[in-house]
C-alpha atoms as a PDB file:
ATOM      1  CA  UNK A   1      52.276 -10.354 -50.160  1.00  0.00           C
ATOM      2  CA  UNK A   2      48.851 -11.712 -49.819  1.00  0.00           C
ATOM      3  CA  UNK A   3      45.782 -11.777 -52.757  1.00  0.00           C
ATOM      4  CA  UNK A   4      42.480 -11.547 -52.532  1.00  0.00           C
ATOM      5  CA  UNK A   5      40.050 -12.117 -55.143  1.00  0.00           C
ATOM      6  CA  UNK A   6      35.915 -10.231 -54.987  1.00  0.00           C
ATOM      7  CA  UNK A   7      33.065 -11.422 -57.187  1.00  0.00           C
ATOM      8  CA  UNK A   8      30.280  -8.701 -57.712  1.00  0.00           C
ATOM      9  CA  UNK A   9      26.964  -8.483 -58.930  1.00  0.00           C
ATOM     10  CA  UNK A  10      25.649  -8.128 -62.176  1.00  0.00           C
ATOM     11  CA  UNK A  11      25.389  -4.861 -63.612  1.00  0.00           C
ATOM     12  CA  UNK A  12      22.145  -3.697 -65.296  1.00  0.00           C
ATOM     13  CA  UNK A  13      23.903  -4.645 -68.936  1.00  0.00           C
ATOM     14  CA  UNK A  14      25.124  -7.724 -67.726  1.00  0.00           C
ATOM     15  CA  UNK A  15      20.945  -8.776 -66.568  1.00  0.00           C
ATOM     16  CA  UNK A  16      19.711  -7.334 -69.765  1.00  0.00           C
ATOM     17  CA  UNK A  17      22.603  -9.459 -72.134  1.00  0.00           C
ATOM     18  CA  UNK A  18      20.992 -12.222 -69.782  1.00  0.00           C
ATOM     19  CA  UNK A  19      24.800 -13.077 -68.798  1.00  0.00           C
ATOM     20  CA  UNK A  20      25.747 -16.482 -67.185  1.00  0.00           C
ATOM     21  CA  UNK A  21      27.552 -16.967 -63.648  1.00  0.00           C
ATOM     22  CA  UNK A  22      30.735 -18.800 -64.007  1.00  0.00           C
ATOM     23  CA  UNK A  23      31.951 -17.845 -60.756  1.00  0.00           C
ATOM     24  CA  UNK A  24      32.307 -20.188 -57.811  1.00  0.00           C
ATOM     25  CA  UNK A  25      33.606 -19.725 -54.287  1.00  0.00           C
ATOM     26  CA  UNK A  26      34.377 -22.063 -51.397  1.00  0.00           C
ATOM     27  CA  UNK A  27      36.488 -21.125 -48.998  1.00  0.00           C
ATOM     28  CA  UNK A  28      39.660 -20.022 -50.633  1.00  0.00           C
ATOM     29  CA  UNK A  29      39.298 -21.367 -53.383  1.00  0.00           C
ATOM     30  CA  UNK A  30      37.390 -19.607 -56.810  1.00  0.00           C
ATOM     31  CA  UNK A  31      36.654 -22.275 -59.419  1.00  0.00           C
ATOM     32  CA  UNK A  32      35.698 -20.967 -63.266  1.00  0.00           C
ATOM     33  CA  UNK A  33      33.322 -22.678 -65.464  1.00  0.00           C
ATOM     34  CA  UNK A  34      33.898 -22.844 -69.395  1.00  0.00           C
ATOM     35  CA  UNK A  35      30.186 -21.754 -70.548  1.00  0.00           C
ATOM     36  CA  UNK A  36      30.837 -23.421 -73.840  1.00  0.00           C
ATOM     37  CA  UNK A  37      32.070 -26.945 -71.899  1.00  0.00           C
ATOM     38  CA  UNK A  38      30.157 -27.185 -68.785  1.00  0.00           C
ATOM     39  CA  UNK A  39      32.703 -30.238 -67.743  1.00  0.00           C
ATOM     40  CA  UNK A  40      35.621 -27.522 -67.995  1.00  0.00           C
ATOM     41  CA  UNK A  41      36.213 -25.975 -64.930  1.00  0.00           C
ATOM     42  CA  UNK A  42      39.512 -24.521 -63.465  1.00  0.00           C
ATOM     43  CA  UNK A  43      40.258 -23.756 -59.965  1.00  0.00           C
ATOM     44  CA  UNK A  44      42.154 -21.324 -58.084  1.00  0.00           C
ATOM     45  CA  UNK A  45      43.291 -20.447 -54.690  1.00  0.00           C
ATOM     46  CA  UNK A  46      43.916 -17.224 -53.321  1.00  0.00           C
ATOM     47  CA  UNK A  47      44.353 -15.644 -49.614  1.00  0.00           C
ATOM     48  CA  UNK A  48      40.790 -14.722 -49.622  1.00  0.00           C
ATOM     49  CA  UNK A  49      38.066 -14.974 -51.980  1.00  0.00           C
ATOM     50  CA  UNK A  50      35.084 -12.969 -51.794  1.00  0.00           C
ATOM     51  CA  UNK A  51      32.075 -13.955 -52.576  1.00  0.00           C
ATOM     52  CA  UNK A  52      29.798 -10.564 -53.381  1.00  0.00           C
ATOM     53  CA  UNK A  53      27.666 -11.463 -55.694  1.00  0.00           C
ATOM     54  CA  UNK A  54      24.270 -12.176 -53.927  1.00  0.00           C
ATOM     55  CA  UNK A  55      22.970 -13.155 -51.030  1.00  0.00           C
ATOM     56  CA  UNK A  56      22.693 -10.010 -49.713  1.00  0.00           C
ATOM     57  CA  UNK A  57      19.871  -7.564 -49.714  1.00  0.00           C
ATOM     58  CA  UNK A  58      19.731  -3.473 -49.487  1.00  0.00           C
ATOM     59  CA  UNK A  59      18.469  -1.465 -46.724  1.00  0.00           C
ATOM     60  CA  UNK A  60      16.761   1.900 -47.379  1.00  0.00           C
ATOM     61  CA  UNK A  61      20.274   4.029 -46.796  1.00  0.00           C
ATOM     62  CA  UNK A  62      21.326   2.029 -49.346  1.00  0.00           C
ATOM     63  CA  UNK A  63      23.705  -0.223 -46.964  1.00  0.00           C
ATOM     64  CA  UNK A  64      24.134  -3.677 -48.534  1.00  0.00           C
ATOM     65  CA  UNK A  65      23.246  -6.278 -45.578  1.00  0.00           C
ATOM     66  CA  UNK A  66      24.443  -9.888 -45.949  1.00  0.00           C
ATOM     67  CA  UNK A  67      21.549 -12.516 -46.006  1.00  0.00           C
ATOM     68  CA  UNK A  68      23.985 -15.229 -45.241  1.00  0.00           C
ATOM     69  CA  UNK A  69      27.292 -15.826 -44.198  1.00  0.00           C
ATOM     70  CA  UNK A  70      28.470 -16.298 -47.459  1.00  0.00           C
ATOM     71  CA  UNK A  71      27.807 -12.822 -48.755  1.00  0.00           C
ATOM     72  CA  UNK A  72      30.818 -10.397 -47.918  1.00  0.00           C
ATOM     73  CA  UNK A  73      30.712  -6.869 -47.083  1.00  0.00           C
ATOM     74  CA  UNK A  74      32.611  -4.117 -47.007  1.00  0.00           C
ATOM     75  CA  UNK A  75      33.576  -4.431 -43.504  1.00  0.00           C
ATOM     76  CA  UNK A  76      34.550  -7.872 -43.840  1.00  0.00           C
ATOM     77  CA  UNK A  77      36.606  -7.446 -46.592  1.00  0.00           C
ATOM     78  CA  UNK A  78      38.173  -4.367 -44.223  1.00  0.00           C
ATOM     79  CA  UNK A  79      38.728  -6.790 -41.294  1.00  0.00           C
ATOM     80  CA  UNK A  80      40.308  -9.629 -43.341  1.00  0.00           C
ATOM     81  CA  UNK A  81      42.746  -7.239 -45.630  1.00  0.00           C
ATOM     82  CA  UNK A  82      42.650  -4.001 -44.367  1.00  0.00           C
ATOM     83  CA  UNK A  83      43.260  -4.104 -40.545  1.00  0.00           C
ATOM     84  CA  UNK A  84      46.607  -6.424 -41.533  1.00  0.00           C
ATOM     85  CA  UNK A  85      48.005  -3.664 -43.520  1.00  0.00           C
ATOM     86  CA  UNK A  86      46.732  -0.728 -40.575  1.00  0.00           C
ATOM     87  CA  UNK A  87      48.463  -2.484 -38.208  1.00  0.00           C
ATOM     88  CA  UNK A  88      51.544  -3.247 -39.868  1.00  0.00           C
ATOM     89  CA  UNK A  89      51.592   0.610 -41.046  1.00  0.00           C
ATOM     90  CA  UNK A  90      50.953   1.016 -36.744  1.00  0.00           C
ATOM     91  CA  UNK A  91      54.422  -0.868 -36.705  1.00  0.00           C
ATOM     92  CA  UNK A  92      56.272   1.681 -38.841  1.00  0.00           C
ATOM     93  CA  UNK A  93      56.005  -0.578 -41.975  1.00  0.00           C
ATOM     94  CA  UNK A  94      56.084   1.189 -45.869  1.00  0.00           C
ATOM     95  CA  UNK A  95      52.462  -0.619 -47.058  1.00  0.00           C
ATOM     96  CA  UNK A  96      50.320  -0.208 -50.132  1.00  0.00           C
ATOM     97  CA  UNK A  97      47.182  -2.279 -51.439  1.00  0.00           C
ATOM     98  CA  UNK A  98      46.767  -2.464 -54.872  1.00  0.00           C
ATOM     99  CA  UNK A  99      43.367  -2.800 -56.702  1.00  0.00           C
ATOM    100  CA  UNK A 100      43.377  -4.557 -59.847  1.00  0.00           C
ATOM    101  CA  UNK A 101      41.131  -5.477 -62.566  1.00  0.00           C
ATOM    102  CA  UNK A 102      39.355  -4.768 -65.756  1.00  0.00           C
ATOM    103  CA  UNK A 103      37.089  -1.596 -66.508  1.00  0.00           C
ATOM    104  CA  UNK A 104      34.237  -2.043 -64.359  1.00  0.00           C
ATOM    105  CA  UNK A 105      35.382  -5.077 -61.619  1.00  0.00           C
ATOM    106  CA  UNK A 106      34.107  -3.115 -58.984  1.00  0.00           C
ATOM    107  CA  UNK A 107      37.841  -1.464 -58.113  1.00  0.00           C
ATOM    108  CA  UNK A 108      36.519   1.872 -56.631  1.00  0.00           C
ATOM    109  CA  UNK A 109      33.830   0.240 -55.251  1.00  0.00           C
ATOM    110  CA  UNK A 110      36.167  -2.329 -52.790  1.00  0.00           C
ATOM    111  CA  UNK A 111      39.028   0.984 -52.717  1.00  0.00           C
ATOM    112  CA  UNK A 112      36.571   3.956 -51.684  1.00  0.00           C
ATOM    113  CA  UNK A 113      33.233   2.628 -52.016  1.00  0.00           C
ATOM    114  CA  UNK A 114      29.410   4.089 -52.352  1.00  0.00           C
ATOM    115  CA  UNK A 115      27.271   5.752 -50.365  1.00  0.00           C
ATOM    116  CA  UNK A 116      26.742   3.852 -47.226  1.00  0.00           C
ATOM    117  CA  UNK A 117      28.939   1.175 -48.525  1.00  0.00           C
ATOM    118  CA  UNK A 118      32.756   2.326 -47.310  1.00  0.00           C
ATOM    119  CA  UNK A 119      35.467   0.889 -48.847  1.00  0.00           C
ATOM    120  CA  UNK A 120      38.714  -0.585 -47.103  1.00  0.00           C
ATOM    121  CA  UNK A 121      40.577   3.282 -47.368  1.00  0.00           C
ATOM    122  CA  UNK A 122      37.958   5.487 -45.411  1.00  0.00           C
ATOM    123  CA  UNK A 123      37.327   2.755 -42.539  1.00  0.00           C
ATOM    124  CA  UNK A 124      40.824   2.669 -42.536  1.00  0.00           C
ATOM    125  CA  UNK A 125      41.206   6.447 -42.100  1.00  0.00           C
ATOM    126  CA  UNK A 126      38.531   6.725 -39.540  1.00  0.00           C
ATOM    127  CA  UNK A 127      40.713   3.505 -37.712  1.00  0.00           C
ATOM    128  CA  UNK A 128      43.587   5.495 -37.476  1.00  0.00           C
ATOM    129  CA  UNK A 129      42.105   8.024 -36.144  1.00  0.00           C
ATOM    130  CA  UNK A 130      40.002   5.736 -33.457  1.00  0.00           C
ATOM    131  CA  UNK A 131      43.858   4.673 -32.326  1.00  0.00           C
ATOM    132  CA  UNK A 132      45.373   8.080 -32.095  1.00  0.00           C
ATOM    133  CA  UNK A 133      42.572   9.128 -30.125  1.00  0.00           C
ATOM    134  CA  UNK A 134      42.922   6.036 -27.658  1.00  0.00           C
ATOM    135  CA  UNK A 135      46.527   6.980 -26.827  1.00  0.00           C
ATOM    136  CA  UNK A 136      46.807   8.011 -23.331  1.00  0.00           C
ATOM    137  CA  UNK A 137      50.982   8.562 -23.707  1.00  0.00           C
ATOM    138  CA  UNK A 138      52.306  12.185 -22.976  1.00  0.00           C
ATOM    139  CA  UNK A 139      55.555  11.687 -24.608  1.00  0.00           C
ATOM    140  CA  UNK A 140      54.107   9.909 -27.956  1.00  0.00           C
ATOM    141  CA  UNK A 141      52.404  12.074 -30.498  1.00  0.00           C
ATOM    142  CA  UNK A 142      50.796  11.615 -34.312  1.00  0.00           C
ATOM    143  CA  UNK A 143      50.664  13.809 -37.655  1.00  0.00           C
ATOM    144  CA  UNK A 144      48.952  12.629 -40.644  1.00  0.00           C
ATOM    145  CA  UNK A 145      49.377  13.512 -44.178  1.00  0.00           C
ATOM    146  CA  UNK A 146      46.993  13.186 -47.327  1.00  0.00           C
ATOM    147  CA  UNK A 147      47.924  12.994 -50.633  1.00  0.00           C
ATOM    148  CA  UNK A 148      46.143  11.620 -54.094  1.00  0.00           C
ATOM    149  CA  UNK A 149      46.969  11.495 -57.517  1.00  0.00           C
ATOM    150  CA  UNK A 150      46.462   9.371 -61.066  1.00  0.00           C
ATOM    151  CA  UNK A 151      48.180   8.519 -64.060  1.00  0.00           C
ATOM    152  CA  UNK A 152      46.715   8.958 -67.090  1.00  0.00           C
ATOM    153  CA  UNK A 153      48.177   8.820 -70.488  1.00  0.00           C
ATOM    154  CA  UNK A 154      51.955   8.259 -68.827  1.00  0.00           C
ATOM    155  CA  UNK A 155      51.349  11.447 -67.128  1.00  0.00           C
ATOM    156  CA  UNK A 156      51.082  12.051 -62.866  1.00  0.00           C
ATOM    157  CA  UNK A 157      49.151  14.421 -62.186  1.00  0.00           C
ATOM    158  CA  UNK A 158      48.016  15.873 -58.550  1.00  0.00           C
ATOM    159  CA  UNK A 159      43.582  15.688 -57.706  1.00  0.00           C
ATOM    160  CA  UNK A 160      44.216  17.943 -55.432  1.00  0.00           C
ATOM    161  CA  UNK A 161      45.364  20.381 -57.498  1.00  0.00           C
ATOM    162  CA  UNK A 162      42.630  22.028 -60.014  1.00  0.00           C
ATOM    163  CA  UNK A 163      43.112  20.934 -63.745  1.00  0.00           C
ATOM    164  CA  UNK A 164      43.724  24.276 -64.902  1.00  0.00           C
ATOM    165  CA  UNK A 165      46.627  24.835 -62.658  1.00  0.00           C
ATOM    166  CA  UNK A 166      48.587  21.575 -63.368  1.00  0.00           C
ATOM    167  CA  UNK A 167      51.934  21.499 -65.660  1.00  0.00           C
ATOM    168  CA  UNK A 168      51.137  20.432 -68.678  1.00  0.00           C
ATOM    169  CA  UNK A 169      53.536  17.184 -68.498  1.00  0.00           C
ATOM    170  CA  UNK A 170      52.460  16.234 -65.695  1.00  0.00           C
ATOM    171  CA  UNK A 171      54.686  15.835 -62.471  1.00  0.00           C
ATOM    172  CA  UNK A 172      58.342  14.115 -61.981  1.00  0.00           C
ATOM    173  CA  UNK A 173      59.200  10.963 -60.129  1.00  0.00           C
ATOM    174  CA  UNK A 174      62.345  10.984 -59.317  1.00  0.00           C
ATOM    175  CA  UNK A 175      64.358   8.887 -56.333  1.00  0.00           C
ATOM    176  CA  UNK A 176      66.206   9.823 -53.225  1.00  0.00           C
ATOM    177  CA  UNK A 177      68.592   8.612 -51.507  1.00  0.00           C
ATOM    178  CA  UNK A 178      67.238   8.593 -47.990  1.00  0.00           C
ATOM    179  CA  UNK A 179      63.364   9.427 -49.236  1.00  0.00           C
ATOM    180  CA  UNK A 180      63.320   6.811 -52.355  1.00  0.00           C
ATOM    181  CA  UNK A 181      60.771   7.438 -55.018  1.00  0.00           C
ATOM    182  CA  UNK A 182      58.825   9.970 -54.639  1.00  0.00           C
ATOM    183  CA  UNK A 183      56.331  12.381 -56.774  1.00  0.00           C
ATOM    184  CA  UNK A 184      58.316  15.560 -57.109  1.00  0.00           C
ATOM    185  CA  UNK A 185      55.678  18.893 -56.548  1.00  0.00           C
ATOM    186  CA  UNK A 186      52.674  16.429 -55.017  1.00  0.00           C
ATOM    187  CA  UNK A 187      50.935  18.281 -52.389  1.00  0.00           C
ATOM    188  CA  UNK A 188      50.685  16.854 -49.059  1.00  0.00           C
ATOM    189  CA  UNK A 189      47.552  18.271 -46.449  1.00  0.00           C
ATOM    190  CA  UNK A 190      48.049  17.871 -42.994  1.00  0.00           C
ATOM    191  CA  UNK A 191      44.876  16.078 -41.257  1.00  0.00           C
ATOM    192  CA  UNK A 192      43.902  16.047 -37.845  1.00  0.00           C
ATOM    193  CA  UNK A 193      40.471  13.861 -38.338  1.00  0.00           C
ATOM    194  CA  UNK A 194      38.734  11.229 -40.940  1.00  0.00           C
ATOM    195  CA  UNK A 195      36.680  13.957 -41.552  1.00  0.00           C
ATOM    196  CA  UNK A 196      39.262  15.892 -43.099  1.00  0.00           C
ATOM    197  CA  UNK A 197      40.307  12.826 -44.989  1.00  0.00           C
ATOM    198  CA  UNK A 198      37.088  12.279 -46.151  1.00  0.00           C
ATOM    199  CA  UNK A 199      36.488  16.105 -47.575  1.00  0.00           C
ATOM    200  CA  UNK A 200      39.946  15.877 -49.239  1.00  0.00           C
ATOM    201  CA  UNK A 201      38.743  12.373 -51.036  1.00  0.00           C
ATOM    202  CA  UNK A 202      35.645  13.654 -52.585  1.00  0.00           C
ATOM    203  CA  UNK A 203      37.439  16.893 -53.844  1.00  0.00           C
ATOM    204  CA  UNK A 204      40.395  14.498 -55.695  1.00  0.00           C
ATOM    205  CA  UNK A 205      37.255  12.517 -56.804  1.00  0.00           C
ATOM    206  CA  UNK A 206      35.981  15.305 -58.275  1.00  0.00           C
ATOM    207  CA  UNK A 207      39.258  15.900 -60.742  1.00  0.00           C
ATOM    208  CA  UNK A 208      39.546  12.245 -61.556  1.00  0.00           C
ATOM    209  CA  UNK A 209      39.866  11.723 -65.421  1.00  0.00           C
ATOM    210  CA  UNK A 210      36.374   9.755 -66.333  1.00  0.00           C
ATOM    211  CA  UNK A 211      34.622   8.501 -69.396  1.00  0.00           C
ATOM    212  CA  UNK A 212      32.025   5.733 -70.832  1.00  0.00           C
ATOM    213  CA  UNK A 213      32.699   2.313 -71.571  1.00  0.00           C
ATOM    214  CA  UNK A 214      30.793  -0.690 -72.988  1.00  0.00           C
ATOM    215  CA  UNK A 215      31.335  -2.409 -68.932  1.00  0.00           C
ATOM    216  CA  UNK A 216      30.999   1.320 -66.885  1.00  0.00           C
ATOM    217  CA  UNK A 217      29.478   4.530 -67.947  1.00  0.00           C
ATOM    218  CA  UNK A 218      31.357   6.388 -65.139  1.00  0.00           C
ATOM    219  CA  UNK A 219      34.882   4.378 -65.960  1.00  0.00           C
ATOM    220  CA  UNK A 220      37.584   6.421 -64.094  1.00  0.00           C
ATOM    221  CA  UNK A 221      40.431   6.254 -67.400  1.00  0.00           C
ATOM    222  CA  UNK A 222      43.570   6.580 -65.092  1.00  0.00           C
ATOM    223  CA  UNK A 223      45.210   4.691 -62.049  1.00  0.00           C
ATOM    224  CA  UNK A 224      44.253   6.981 -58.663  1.00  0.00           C
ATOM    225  CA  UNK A 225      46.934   6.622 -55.693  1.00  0.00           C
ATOM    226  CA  UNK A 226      46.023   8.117 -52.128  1.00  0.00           C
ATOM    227  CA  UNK A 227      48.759   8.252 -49.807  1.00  0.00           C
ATOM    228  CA  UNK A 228      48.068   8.197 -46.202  1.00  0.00           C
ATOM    229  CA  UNK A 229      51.716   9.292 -44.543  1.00  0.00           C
ATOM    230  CA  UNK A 230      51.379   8.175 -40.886  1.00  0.00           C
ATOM    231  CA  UNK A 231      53.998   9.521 -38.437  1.00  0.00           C
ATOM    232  CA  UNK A 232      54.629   8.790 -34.887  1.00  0.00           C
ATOM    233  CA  UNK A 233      56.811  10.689 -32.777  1.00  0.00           C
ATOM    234  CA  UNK A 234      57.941  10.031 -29.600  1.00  0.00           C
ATOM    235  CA  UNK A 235      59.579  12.619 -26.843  1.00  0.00           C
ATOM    236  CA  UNK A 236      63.190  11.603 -25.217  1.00  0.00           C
ATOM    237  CA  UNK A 237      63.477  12.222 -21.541  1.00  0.00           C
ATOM    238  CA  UNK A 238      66.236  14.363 -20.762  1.00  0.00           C
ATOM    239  CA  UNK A 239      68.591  13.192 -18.780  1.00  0.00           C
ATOM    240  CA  UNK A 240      69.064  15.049 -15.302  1.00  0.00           C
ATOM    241  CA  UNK A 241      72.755  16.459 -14.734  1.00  0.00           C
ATOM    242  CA  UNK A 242      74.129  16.164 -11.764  1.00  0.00           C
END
């Protein structure tokens, strides 16, 4: 298990409250100030802290462009968390990355992203799609499977299902004993590009369960899970009888 911790900008309420920075990286390490004791300060250590507050400035596509070194992007963040967990899902590993964090962190943001800013799941989508296209073996093939859902109010429900034609209590999880857990009735869309990926992300986007808060206007209100089922499958020679 390895943690990473992301600092973002202020949000227009946080510049018009006039609100105070009490965030500090170096290296690994993100130190907290007490506002009400400057002398207080508490630090913490972490895999990778990253620093995304400033130091950065935005291009007309709306691409955020570091100014200095310190400043990390989305593609950094991608090459120092998310290329680990590609690879070791290359190796036939189960892996998940969890986003976590109050209303407003900046969750989606580092998970999916905006506009020109990709988060850590597309570029990982488009990578694994890079990799399959790189293979040159005959007897080693690929199939890809896309799933996403939330919870919300105790309930699962499928994105990629319209709300209308959902069950009312929501889907089962129930356990397996070959599969393990597993989201009884979730659909599962075969994808052959990141394309594919991408058009199936915006339409679960589209059903997420959203609503105001004091920190986001556009708060998602439920936990959203995409599911990227890799599969690799490789062709035994048969064995000549003689």
């Amino acid at each position: 298990v390895k943690v990473a911790v992301r600092v973002r900008p202020f949000n227009q309420r946080e510049v018009e409250l006039g609100s105070q920075l009490v965030v500090q990286m170096s290296g690994k390490t993100t130190t907290l100030t007490d506002p009400d004791n400057e002398g207080a300060v508490r630090d913490f250590t972490f895999d990778y802290s990253f620093w995304s507050h400033d130091e950065f400035e935005t291009r007309p596509d709306g691409l955020y462009v570091p100014l200095t070194s310190k400043y990390a992007d989305q593609n950094l963040v991608f090459q120092k968390v998310g290329v680990e967990i590609l690879n070791n899902a290359w190796d036939g590993y189960h892996c998940c990355l969890f986003a976590y964090g109050q209303t407003g962190a900046g969750k989606s943001y580092s998970m999916i992203g905006y506009g020109a800013n990709r988060g850590i799941v597309p570029i990982s989508c488009e990578e694994i799609f890079n990799r399959i296209n790189r293979n040159d073996n005959p007897n080693k093939s690929y199939e890809v499977f896309f799933s996403m859902l939330e919870i919300y109010n105790e309930k699962v429900q499928d994105l990629l299902v319209g709300i209308n034609k959902r069950p009312p209590g929501g889907l089962k999880i129930r356990e397996h004993k070959a599969m393990g857990v597993f989201v009884d009735g979730l659909t599962k869309y075969p994808v052959d590009s990141y394309a594919a990926i991408e058009a199936k992300t915006d339409e679960g986007n589209k059903n997420r369960t959203i609503g105001a808060t004091e920190m986001n206007a556009t708060s998602s209100r439920a936990h959203t899970i995409i599911t990227i089922e890799f599969r690799q499958k490789k062709k035994k020679k048969k064995k000549k009888k003689k």
